[in-house]
Protein backbone atom coordinates (compact mmCIF):
# COMPACT_ATOMS: atom_id res chain seq x y z
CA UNK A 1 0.00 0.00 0.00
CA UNK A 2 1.12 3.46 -0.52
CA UNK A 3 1.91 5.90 1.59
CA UNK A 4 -0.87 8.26 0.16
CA UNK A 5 -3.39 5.43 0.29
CA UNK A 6 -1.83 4.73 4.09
CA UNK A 7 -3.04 8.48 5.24
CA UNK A 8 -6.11 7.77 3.19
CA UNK A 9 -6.95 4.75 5.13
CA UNK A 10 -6.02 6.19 8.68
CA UNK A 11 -8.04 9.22 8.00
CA UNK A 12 -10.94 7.23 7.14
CA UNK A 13 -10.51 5.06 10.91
CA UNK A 14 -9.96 8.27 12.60
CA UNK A 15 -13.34 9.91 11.06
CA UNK A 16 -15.20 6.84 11.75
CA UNK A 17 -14.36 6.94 15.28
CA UNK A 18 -15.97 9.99 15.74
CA UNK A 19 -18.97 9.99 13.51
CA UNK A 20 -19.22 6.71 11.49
CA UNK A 21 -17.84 6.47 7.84
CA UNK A 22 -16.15 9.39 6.59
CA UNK A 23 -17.68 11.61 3.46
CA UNK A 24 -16.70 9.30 0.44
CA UNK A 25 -16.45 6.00 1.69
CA UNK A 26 -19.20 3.25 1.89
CA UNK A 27 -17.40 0.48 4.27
CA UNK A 28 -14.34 0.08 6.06
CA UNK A 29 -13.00 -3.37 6.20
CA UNK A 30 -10.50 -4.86 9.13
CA UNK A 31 -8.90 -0.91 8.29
CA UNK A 32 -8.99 -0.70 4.53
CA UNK A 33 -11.55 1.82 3.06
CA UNK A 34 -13.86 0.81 0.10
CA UNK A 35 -14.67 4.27 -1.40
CA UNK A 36 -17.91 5.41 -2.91
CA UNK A 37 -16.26 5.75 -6.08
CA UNK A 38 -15.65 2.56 -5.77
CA UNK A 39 -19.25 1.14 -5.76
CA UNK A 40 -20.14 4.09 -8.64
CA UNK A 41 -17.36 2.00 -11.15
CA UNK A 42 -19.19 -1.44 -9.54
CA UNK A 43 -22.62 0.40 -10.74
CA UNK A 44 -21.54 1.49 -14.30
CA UNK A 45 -19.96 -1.82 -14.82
CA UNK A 46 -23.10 -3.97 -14.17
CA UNK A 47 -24.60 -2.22 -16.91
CA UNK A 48 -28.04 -3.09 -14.71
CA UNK A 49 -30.98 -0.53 -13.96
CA UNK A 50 -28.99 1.79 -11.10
CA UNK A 51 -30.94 0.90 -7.86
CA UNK A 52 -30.33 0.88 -4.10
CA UNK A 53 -30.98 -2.93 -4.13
CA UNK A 54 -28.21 -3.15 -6.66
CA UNK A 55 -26.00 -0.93 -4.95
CA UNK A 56 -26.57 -3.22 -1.67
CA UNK A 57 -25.57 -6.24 -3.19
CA UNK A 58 -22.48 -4.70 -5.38
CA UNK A 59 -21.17 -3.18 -2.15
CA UNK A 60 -21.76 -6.30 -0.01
CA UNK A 61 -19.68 -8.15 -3.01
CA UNK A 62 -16.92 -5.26 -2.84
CA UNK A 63 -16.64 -6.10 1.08
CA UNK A 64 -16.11 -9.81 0.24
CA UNK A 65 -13.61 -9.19 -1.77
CA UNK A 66 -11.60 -7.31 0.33
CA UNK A 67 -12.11 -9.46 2.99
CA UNK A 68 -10.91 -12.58 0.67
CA UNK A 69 -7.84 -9.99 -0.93
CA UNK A 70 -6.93 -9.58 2.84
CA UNK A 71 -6.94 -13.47 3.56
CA UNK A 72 -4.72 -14.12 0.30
CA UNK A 73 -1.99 -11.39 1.36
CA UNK A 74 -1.87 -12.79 4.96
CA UNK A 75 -1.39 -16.18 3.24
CA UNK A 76 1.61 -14.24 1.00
CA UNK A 77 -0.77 -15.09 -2.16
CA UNK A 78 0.59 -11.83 -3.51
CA UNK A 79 4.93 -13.07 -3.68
CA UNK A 80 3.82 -16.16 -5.85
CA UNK A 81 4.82 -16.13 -9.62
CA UNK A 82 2.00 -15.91 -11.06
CA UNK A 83 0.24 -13.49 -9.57
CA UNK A 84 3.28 -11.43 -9.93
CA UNK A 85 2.98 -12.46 -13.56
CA UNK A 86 -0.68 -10.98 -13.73
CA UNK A 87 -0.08 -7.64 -12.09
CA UNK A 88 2.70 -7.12 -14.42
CA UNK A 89 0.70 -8.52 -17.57
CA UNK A 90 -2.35 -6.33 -16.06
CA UNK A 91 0.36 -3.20 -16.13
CA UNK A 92 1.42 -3.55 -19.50
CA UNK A 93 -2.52 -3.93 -20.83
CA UNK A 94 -3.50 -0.65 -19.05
CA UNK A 95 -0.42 1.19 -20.09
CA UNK A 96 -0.52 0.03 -23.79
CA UNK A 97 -4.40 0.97 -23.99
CA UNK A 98 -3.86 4.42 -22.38
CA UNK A 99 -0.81 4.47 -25.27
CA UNK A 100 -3.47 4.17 -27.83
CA UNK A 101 -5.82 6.24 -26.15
CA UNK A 102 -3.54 9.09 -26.34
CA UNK A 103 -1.74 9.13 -29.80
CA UNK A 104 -4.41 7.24 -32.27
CA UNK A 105 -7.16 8.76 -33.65
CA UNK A 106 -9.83 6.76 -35.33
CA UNK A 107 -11.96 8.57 -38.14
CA UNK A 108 -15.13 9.97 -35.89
CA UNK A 109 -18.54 8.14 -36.34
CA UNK A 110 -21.07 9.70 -38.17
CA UNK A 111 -24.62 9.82 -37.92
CA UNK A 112 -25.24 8.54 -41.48
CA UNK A 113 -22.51 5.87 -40.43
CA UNK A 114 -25.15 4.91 -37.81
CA UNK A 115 -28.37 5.03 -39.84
CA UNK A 116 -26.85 3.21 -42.79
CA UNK A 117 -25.77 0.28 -40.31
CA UNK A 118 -29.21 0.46 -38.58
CA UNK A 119 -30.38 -0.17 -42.57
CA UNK A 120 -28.56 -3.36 -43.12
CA UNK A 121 -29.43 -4.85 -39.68
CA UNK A 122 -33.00 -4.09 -40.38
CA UNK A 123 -33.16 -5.39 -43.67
CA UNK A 124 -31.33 -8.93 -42.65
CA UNK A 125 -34.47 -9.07 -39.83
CA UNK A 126 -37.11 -11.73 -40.62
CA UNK A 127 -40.48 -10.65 -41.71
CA UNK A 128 -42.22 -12.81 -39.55
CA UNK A 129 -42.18 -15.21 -36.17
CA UNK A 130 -44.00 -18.37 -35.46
CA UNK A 131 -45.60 -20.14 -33.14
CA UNK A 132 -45.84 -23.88 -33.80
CA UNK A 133 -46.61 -27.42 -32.27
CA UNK A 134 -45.52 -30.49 -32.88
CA UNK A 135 -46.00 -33.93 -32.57
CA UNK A 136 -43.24 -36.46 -32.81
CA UNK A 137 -43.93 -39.83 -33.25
CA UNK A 138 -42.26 -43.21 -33.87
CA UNK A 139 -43.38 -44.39 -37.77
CA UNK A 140 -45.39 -44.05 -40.45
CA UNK A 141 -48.52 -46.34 -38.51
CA UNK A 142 -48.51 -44.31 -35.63
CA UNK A 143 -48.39 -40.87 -37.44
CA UNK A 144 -50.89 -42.32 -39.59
CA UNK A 145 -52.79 -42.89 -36.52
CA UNK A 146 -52.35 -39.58 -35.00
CA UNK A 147 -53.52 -37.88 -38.01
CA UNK A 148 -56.89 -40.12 -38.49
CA UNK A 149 -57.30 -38.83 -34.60
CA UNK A 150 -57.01 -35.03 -36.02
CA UNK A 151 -59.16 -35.49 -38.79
CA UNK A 152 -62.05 -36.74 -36.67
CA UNK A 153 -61.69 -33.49 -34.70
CA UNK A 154 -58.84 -34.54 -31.93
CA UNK A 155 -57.37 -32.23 -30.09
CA UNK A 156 -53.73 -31.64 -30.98
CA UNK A 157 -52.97 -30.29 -27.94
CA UNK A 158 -54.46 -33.80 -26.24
CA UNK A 159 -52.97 -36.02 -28.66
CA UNK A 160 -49.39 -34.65 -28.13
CA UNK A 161 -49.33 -35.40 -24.27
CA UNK A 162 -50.63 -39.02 -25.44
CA UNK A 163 -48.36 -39.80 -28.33
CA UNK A 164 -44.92 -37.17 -28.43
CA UNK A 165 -41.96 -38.19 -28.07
CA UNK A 166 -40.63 -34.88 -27.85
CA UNK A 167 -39.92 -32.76 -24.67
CA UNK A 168 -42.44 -30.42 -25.56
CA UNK A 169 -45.60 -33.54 -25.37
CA UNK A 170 -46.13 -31.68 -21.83
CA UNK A 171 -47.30 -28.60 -23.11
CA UNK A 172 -49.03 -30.01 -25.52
CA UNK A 173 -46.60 -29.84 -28.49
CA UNK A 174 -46.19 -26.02 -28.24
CA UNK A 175 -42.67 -24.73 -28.67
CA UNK A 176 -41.67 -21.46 -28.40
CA UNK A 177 -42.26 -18.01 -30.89
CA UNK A 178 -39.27 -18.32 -33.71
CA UNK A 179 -38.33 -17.38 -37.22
CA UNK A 180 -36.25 -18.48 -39.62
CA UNK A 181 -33.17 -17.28 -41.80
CA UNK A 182 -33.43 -17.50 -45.32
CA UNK A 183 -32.67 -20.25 -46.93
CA UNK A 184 -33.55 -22.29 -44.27
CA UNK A 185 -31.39 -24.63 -43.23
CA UNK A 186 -29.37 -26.29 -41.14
CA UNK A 187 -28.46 -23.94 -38.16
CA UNK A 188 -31.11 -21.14 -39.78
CA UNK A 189 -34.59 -23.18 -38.69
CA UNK A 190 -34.77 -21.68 -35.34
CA UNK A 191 -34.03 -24.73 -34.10
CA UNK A 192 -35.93 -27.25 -35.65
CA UNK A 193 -34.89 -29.74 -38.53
CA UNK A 194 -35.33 -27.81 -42.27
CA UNK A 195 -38.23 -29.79 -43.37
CA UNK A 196 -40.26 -28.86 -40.71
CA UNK A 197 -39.24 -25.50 -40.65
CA UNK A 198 -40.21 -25.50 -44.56
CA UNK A 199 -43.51 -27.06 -43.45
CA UNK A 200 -43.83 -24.85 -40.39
CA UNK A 201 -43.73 -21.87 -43.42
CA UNK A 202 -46.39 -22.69 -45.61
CA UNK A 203 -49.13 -23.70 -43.31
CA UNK A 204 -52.16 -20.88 -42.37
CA UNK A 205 -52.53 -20.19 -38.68
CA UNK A 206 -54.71 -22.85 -37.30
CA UNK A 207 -53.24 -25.22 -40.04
CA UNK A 208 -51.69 -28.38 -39.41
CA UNK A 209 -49.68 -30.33 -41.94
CA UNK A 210 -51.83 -33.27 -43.70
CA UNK A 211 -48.25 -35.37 -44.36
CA UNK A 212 -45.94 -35.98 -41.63
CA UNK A 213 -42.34 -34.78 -42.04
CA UNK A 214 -39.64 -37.41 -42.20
CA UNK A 215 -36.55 -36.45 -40.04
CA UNK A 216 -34.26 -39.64 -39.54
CA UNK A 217 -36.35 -42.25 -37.76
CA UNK A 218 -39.22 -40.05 -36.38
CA UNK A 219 -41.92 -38.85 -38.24
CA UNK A 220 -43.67 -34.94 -37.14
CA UNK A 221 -46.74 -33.81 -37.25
CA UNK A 222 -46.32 -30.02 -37.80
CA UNK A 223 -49.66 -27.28 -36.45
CA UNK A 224 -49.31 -23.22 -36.74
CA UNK A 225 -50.39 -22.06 -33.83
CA UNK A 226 -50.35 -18.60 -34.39
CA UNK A 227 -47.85 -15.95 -36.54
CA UNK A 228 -47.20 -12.38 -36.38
CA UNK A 229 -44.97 -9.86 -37.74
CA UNK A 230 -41.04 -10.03 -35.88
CA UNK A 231 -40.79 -6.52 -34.12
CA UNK A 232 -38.21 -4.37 -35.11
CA UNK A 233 -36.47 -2.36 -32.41
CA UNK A 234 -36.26 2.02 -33.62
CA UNK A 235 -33.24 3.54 -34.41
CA UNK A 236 -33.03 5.52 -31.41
CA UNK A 237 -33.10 2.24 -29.42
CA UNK A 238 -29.98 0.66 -30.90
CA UNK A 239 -28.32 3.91 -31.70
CA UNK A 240 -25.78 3.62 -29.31
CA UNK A 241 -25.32 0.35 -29.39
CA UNK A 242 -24.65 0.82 -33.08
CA UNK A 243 -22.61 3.99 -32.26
CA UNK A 244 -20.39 1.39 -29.86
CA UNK A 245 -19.71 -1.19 -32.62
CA UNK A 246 -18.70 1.07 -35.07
CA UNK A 247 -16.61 3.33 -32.69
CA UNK A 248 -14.81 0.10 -32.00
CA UNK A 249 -14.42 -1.32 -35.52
CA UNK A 250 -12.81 2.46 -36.29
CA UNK A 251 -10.51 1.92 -33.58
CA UNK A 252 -9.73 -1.51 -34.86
CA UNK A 253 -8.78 -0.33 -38.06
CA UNK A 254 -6.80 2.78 -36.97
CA UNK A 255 -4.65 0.04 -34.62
CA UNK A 256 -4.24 -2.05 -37.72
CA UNK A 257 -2.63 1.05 -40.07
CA UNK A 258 -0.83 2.15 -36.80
CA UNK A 259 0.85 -1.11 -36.40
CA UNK A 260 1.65 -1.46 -40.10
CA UNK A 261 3.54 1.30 -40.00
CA UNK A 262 5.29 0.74 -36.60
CA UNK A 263 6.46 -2.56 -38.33
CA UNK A 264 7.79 -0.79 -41.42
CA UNK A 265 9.99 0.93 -38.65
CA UNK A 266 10.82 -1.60 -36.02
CA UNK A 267 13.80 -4.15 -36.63
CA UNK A 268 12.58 -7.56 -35.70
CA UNK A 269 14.18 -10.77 -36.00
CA UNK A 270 12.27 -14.00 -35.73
């Protein structure tokens, strides 16, 4: 500890004797102060809602952690190599970043930057999300029999819990709202094998596939529940999240051009 964070830390005991915690500080642990500022940097760094029930639980984590630093020390955690490897790895990372912060200068984002991204994300958002159920049987006889059951007017819902094999018999076949990329295929069928995805697709809400889809052994029986359009956030709610990206792809490129031309420069030998 320094000698600057030494007074720190005695002033804080000697104010607390006297009238609690000092101005500034929100605990003080076996002598070591946990400052206010402290718990603000906890706060911003959650990225959560800022709340007193958040700031309860992000100081009572703050104290832990002292208390466990303070442990570790008294064990002499702090002389073994690699922790001594960290802080100095943990040194170098802070001064290289506050290197870049200082001397390069990525291109500034623009608003039109922003809106045109906003533009492509939009346009590579589905049109539409679906709700579906399914029924996953064993063979062609028993999806055979499943869909005699439907056409006399059984209840899908009802036949699911009797017949599915899949996890979702329990609620009746229903799985949750999803869309699909296009094509659709494997790994863009929100989950679900292609063909059914495909059958999924062309079915009217309320409408349930008259063939069953063949996936391996099983056979589905594929129902629309229900289908709406997939909501599209406005650009003033991802703006900044946008504005974030494309600060940091700027910065990425700026690092790139930097480091070209510091290798130009440098004499390496490998």
């Amino acid at each position: 500890m320094t000698s600057s964070a030494q007074a720190q830390h005695h002033a804080a005991l000697t104010h607390r004797a006297t009238s609690g915690l000092p101005p500034g500080f929100v605990a003080i642990v076996n002598g070591t102060a946990i400052s206010k500022s402290q718990l603000d940097d906890a706060v911003r760094g959650s990225r959560q809602p800022h709340t007193q029930e958040l700031r309860r639980a992000l100081k009572h984590d703050l104290i832990t952690r002292e208390l466990l630093r303070q442990l570790a020390e008294a064990a002499h955690y702090d002389t073994r190599p690699e922790v001594r490897q960290a802080v100095d790895a943990a040194r170098v990372e802070l001064e290289t970043r506050l290197y870049i912060k200082d001397h390069i200068h990525p291109e500034p984002v623009s608003d039109a930057q922003i809106s045109a991204r906003y533009d492509e994300i939009v346009a590579s958002l589905h049109s539409d999300e679906y709700l579906p159920r399914i029924i996953e049987v064993a063979g062609e006889a028993t999806a055979k029999e499943v869909l005699t059951q439907l056409d006399a007017g059984g209840d899908f819902a009802a036949l699911a819990r009797q017949y599915s094999l899949s996890p979702s018999k329990g609620a009746g076949g229903l799985l949750n709202w999803m869309d699909f990329k296009a094509p659709t295929s494997e790994g863009n069928a929100g989950g679900l094998a292609p063909p059914v995805a495909l059958a999924l697709k062309r079915l009217p809400v309320g409408g349930t596939a008259l063939v069953p889809v063949a996936v391996n052994d099983l056979r589905v029986i594929v129902r629309l529940d229900a289908k709406r359009a997939s909501p599209v956030p406005t650009l003033d709610q991802m703006k900044d999240t946008i504005r974030l990206q494309l600060e940091d792809l700027a910065l990425r490129k700026a690092c790139a051009q930097f480091a070209t031309a510091l290798l130009d420069d440098a004499t390496i030998v490998q």
